[in-house]
Protein backbone atom coordinates (compact mmCIF):
# COMPACT_ATOMS: atom_id res chain seq x y z
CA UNK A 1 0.00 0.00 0.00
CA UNK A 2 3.15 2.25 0.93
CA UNK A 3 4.04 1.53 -2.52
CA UNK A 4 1.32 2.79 -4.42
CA UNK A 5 0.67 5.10 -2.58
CA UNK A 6 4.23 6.69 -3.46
CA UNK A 7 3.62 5.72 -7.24
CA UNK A 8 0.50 8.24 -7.11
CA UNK A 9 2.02 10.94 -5.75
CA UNK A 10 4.90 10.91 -8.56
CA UNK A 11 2.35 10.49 -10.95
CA UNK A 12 0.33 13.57 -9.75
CA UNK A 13 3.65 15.48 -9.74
CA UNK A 14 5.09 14.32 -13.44
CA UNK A 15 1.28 15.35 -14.40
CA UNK A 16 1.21 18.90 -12.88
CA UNK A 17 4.60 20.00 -14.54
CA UNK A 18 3.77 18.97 -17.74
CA UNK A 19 0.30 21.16 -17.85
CA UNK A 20 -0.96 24.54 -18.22
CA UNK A 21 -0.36 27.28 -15.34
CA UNK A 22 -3.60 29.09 -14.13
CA UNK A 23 -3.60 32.55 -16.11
CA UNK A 24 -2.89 35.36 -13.51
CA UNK A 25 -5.61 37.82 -13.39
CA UNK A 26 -5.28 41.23 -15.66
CA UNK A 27 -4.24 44.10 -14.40
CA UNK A 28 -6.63 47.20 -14.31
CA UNK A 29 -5.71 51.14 -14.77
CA UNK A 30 -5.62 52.72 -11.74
CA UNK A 31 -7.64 55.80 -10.50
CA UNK A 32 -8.82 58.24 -8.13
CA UNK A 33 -12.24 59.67 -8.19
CA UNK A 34 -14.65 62.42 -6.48
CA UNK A 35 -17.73 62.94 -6.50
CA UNK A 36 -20.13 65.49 -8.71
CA UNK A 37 -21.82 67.82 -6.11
CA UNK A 38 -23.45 71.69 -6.48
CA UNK A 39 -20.87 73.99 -6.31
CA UNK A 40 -20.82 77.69 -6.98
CA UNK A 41 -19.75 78.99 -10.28
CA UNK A 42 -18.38 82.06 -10.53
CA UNK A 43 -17.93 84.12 -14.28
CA UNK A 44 -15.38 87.02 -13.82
CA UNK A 45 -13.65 88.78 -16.66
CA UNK A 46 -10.73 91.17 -16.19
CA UNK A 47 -10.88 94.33 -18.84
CA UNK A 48 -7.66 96.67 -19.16
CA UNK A 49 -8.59 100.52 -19.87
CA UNK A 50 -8.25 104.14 -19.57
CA UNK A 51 -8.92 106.83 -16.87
CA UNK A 52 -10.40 110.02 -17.20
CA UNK A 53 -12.50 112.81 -15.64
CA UNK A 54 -16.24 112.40 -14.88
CA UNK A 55 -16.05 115.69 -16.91
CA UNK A 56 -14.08 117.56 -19.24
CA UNK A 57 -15.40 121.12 -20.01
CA UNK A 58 -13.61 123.75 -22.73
CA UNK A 59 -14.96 127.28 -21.48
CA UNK A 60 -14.82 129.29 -24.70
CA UNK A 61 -14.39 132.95 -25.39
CA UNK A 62 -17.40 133.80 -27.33
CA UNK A 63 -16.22 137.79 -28.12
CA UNK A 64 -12.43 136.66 -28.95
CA UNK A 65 -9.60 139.23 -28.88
CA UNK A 66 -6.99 139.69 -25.97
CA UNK A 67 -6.73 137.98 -22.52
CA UNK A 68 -6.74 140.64 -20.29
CA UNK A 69 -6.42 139.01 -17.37
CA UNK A 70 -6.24 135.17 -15.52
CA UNK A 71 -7.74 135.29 -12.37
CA UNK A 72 -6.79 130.91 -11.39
CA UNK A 73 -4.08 128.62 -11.91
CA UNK A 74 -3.28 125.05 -12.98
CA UNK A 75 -5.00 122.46 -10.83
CA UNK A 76 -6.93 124.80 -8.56
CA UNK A 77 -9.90 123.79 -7.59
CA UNK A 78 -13.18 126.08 -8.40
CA UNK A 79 -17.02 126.43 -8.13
CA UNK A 80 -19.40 127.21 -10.84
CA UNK A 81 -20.02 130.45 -12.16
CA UNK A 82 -16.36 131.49 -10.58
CA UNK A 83 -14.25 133.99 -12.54
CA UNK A 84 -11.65 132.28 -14.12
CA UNK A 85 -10.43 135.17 -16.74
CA UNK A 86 -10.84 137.94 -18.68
CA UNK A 87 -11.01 139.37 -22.28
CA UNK A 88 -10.26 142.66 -23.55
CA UNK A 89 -13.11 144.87 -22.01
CA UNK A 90 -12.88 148.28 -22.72
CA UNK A 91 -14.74 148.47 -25.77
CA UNK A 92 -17.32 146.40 -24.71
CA UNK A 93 -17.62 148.79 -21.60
CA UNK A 94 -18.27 151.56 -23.75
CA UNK A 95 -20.90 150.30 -25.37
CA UNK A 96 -22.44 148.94 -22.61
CA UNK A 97 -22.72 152.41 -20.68
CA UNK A 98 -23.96 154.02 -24.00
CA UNK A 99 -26.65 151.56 -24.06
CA UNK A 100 -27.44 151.81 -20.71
CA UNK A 101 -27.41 155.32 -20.81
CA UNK A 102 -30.13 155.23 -23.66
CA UNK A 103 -32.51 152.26 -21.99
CA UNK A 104 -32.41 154.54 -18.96
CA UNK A 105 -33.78 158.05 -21.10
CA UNK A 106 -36.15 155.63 -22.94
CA UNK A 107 -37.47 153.58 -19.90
CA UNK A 108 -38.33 157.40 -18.40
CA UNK A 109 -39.87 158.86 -21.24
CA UNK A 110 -41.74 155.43 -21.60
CA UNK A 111 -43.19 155.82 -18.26
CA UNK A 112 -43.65 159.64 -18.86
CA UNK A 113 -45.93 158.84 -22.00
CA UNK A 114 -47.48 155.78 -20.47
CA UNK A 115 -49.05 157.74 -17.55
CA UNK A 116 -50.16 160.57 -20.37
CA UNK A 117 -51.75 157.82 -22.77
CA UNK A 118 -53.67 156.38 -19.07
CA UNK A 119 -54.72 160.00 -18.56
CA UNK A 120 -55.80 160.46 -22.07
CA UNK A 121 -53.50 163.21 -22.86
CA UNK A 122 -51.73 161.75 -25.93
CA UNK A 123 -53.37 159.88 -28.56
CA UNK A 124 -52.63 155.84 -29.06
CA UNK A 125 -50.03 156.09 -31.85
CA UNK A 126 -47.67 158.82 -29.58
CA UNK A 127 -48.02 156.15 -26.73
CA UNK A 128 -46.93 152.82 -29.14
CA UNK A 129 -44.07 154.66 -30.78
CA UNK A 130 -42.74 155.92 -27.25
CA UNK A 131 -43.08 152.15 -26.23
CA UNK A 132 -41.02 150.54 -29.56
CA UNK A 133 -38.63 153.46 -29.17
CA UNK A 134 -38.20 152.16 -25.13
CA UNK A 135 -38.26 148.33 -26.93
CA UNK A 136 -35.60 148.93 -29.01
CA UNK A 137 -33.00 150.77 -26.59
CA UNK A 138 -33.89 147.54 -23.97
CA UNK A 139 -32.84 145.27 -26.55
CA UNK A 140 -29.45 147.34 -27.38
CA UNK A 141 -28.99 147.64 -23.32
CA UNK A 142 -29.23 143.20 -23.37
CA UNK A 143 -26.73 142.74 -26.41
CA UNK A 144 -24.06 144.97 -24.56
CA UNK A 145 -24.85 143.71 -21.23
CA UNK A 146 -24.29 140.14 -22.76
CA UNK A 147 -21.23 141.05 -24.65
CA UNK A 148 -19.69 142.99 -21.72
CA UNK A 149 -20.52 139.74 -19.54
CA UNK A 150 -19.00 137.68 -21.97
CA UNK A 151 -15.65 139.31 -21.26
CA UNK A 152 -15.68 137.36 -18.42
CA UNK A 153 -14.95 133.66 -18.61
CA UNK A 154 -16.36 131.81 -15.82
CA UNK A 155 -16.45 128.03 -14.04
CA UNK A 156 -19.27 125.93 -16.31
CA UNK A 157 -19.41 123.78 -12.90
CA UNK A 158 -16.94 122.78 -9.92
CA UNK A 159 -14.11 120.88 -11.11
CA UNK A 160 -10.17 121.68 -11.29
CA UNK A 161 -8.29 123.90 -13.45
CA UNK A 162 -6.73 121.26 -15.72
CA UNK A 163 -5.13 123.28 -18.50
CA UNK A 164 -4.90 126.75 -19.73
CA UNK A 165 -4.20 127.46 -23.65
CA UNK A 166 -3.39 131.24 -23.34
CA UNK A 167 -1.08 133.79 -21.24
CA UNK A 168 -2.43 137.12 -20.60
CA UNK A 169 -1.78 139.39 -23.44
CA UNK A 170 -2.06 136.95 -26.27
CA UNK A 171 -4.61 136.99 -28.45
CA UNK A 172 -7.62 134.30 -28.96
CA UNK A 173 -9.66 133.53 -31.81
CA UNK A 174 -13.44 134.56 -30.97
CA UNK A 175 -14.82 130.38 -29.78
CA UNK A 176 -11.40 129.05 -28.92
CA UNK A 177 -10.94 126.81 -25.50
CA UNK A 178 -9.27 129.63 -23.11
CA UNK A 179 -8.89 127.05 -20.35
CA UNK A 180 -10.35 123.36 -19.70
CA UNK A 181 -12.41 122.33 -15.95
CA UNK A 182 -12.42 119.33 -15.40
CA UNK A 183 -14.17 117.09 -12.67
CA UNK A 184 -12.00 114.99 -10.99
CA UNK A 185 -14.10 113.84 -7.70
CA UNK A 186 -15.37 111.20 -9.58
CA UNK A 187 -12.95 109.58 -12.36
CA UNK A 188 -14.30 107.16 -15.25
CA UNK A 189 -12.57 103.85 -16.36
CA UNK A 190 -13.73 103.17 -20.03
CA UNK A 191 -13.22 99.37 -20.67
CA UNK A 192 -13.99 97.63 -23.68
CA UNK A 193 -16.45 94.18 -23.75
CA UNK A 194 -16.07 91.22 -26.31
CA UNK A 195 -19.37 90.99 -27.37
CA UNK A 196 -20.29 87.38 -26.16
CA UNK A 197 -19.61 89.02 -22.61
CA UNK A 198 -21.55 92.11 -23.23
CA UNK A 199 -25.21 91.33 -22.48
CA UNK A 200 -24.06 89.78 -19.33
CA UNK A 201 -22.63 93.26 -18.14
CA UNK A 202 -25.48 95.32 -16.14
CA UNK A 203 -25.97 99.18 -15.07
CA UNK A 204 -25.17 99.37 -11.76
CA UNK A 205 -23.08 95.83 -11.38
CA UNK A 206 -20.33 96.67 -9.09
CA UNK A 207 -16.59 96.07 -10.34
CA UNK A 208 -13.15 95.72 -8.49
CA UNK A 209 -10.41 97.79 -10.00
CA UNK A 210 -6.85 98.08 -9.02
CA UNK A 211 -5.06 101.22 -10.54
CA UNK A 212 -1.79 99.49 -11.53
CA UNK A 213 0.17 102.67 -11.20
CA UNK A 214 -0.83 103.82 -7.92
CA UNK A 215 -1.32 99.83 -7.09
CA UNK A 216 -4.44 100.55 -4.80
CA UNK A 217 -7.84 98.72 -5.13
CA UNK A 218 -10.87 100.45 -5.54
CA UNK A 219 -14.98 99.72 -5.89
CA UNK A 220 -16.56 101.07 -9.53
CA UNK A 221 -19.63 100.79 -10.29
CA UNK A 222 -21.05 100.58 -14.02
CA UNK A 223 -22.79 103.54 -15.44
CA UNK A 224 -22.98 102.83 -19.13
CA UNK A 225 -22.52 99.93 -21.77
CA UNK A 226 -22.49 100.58 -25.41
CA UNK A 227 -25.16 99.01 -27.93
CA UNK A 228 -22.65 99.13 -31.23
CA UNK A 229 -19.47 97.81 -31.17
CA UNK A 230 -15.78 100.10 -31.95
CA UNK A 231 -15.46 99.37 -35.61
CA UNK A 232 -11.38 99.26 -35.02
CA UNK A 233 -11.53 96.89 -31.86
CA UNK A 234 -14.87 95.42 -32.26
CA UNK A 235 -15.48 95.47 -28.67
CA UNK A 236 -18.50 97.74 -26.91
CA UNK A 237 -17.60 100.46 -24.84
CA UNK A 238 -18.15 100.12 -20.97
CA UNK A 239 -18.13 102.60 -18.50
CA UNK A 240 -17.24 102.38 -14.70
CA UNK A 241 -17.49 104.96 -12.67
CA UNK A 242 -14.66 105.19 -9.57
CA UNK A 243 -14.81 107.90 -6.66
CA UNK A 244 -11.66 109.82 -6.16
CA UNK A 245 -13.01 112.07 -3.65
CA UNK A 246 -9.24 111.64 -2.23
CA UNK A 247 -7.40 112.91 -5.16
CA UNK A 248 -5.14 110.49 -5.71
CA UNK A 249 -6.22 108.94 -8.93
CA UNK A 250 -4.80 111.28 -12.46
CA UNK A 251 -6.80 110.72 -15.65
CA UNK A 252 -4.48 109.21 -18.44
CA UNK A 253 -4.03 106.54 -15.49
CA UNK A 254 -4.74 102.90 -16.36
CA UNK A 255 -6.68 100.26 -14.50
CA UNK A 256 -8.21 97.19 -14.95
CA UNK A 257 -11.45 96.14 -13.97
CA UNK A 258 -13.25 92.48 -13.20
CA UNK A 259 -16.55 92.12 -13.63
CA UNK A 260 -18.69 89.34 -12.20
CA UNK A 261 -20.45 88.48 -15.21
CA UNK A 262 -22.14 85.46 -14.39
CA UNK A 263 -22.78 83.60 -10.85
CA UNK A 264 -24.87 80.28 -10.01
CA UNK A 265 -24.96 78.49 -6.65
CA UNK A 266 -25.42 75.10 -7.44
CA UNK A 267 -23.79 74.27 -10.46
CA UNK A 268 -22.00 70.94 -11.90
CA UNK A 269 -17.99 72.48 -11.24
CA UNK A 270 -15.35 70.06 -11.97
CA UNK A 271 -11.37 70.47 -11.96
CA UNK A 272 -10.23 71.43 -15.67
CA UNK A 273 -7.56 68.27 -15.13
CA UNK A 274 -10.22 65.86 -14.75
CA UNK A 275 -11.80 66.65 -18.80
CA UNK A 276 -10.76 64.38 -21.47
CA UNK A 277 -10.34 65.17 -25.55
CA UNK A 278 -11.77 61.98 -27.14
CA UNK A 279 -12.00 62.79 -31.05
CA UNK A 280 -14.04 66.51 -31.12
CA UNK A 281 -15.45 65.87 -27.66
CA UNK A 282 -14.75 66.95 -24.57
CA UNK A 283 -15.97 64.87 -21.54
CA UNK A 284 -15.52 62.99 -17.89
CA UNK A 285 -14.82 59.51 -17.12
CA UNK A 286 -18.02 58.46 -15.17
CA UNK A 287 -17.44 55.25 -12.91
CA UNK A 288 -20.57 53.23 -13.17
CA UNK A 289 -21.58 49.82 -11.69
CA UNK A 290 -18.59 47.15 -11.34
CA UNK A 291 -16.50 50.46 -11.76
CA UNK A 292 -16.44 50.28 -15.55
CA UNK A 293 -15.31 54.02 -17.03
CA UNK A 294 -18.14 55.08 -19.68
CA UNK A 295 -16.92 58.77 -21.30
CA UNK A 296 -19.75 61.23 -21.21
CA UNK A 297 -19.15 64.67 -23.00
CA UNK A 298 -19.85 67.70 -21.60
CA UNK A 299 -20.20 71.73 -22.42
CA UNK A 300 -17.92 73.91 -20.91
CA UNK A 301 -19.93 77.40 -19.88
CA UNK A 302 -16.61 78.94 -18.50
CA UNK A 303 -13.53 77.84 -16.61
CA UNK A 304 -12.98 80.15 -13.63
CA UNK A 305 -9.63 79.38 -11.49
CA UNK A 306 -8.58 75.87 -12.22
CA UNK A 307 -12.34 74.99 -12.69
CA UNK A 308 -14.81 74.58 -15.53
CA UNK A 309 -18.76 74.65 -15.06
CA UNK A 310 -20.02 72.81 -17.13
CA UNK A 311 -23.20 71.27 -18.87
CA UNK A 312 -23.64 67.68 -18.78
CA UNK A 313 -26.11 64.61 -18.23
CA UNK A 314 -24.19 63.56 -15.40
CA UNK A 315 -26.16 63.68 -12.07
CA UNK A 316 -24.91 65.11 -8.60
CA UNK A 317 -23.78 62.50 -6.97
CA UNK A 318 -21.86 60.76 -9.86
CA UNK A 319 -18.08 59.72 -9.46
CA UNK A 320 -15.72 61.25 -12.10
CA UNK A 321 -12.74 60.12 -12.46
CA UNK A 322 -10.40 62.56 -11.40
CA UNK A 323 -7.09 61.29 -11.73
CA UNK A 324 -5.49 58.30 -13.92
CA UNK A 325 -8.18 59.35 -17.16
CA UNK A 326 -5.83 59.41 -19.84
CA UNK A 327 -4.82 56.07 -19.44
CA UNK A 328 -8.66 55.03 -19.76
CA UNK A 329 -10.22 53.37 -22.54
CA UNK A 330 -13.81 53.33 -22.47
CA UNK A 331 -15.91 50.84 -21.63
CA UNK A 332 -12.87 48.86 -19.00
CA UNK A 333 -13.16 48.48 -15.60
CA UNK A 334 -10.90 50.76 -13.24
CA UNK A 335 -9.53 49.96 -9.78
CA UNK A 336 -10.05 53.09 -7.40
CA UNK A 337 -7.40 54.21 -4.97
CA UNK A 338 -7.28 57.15 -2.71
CA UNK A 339 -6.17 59.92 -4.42
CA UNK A 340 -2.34 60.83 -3.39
């Protein structure tokens, strides 16, 4: 019995070297996953541009001839209807006190005759041409009160003196720019908007904007956005409006702005690492049962950060596979490991 028994165990030896090995089991692409959950999305757009006044007013001579006089300097600050210079006067002085002198004798004989006509002293036609004659020296006395007045440049509002084209003495053309106001309490950053942005951008919307040459941060707030686009740049015109009730900001400054253009609380946000490029679609690995990897493709809205919200079938709660994807081929099972 010892015998055989020995004789069977050789035989079950010689038999298992000389047949097939058990193949070893295949070896699957390893990933790390998370899970699809609401997550704000946030759209902001940074826009370079230029500063300049709230406003920028010429005050014209409207009589011409010589500066006479300069009453302010460069970058002083004045109120409205201030005195800011004067033209050549003396002509216009004389014929203001010669018309003056005349509306005065005519207003008296007016009122002489009026009181006669009332009494019924004078007839009707002595009264009217006592009244034209008194009409026509008031109008006289208004043109050289206006052109005497117009001498005198003043403030169109409050603002700053921010340039002055003449010197006393020289001589300007009657409607030339004798000095520029400006308002610099407020300052405006014009911007310009591609146009897929540019219905997103609202009157009102608040905007951050750092002043890169002053490097300070400040709140805007939009007070315009253009309907037609530049024809050079193609981009509409936007305009946010910055207080610089502290004086530090110059116009000719630059800034840029950003502009939250779009915002939604719960949204489908993934990492822009964890989309795929399979042929002309872009997508996520979804892990489904038995942790096979099925591509879905998505629409990218926008990528904010080093996110993307996207549009997509995919349900909150889904895994995606987050790390390990472009090893994937679709359709094969995955093992999941914790993500390093």
């Amino acid at each position: 019995m010892r015998k055989l028994l020995i004789l069977i165990s050789a035989a079950l030896v010689l038999t298992g070297c000389g047949g097939k090995k058990a193949a070893p089991p295949p070896r699957l692409t390893k990933v790390a996953v998370l899970t699809l959950a609401p997550t704000p999305a946030v759209n902001t757009q940074e826009y370079p541009g230029l500063l300049t006044p709230l406003y920028k007013m010429n005050v014209n001579t409207n009589t011409g001839g010589i500066v006479e006089a300069i009453f302010v300097e460069l970058g002083q600050t004045v109120k409205k209807g201030q005195a800011l210079a004067r033209m050549e006067s003396e002509i216009n002085t004389a014929q203001y006190n010669q018309a003056k002198a005349a509306y005065d004798l005519a207003k008296t004989s007016f009122d002489r005759q009026k009181a006669l006509y009332q009494a019924e002293v004078i007839s009707q036609q002595a009264f009217e041409t006592a009244e034209l004659q008194f009409k026509q020296a008031e109008t006289a006395y208004n043109v050289a009160k206006k052109n005497l007045e117009d001498c005198t440049l003043t403030a169109p509002r409050d603002g700053v003196v921010s340039f002055i084209h003449y010197d006393v003495g020289d001589n300007a053309a009657n409607g030339s720019a004798v000095m520029v106001v400006a308002d610099y309490s407020k300052v405006i950053l014009r911007i310009g908007v591609v146009d897929h942005d540019i219905a997103k951008v609202r009157i009102g919307q608040s905007a951050a904007v750092h002043i890169d040459d002053l490097d300070r941060a400040y709140t805007g707030k939009v007070i315009g956005a253009g309907s037609l686009a530049d024809d050079k740049t193609g981009a509409y015109p936007v305009r946010i409006e910055i207080d610089n009730s502290a004086g530090f900001i110059r116009p000719g400054m630059f800034g840029r702005a950003k502009l939250t253009l779009e915002y939604y609380a719960k949204a489908k946000v993934v990492p822009l690492d964890t989309l795929v490029l399979r042929g002309e679609s872009k997508g996520l690995y979804e892990l489904v049962s038995g942790n096979i990897a099925r591509f879905t493709p998505v629409t990218v809205n926008f990528e904010f950060a080093d996110k993307a919200y996207v549009q997509s079938p995919l349900a909150f709660g889904s895994r995606i596979v987050a790390k390990g994807q472009e090893f994937i081929v679709d359709g094969e099972e995955v093992e999941v490991v914790p993500e390093d």
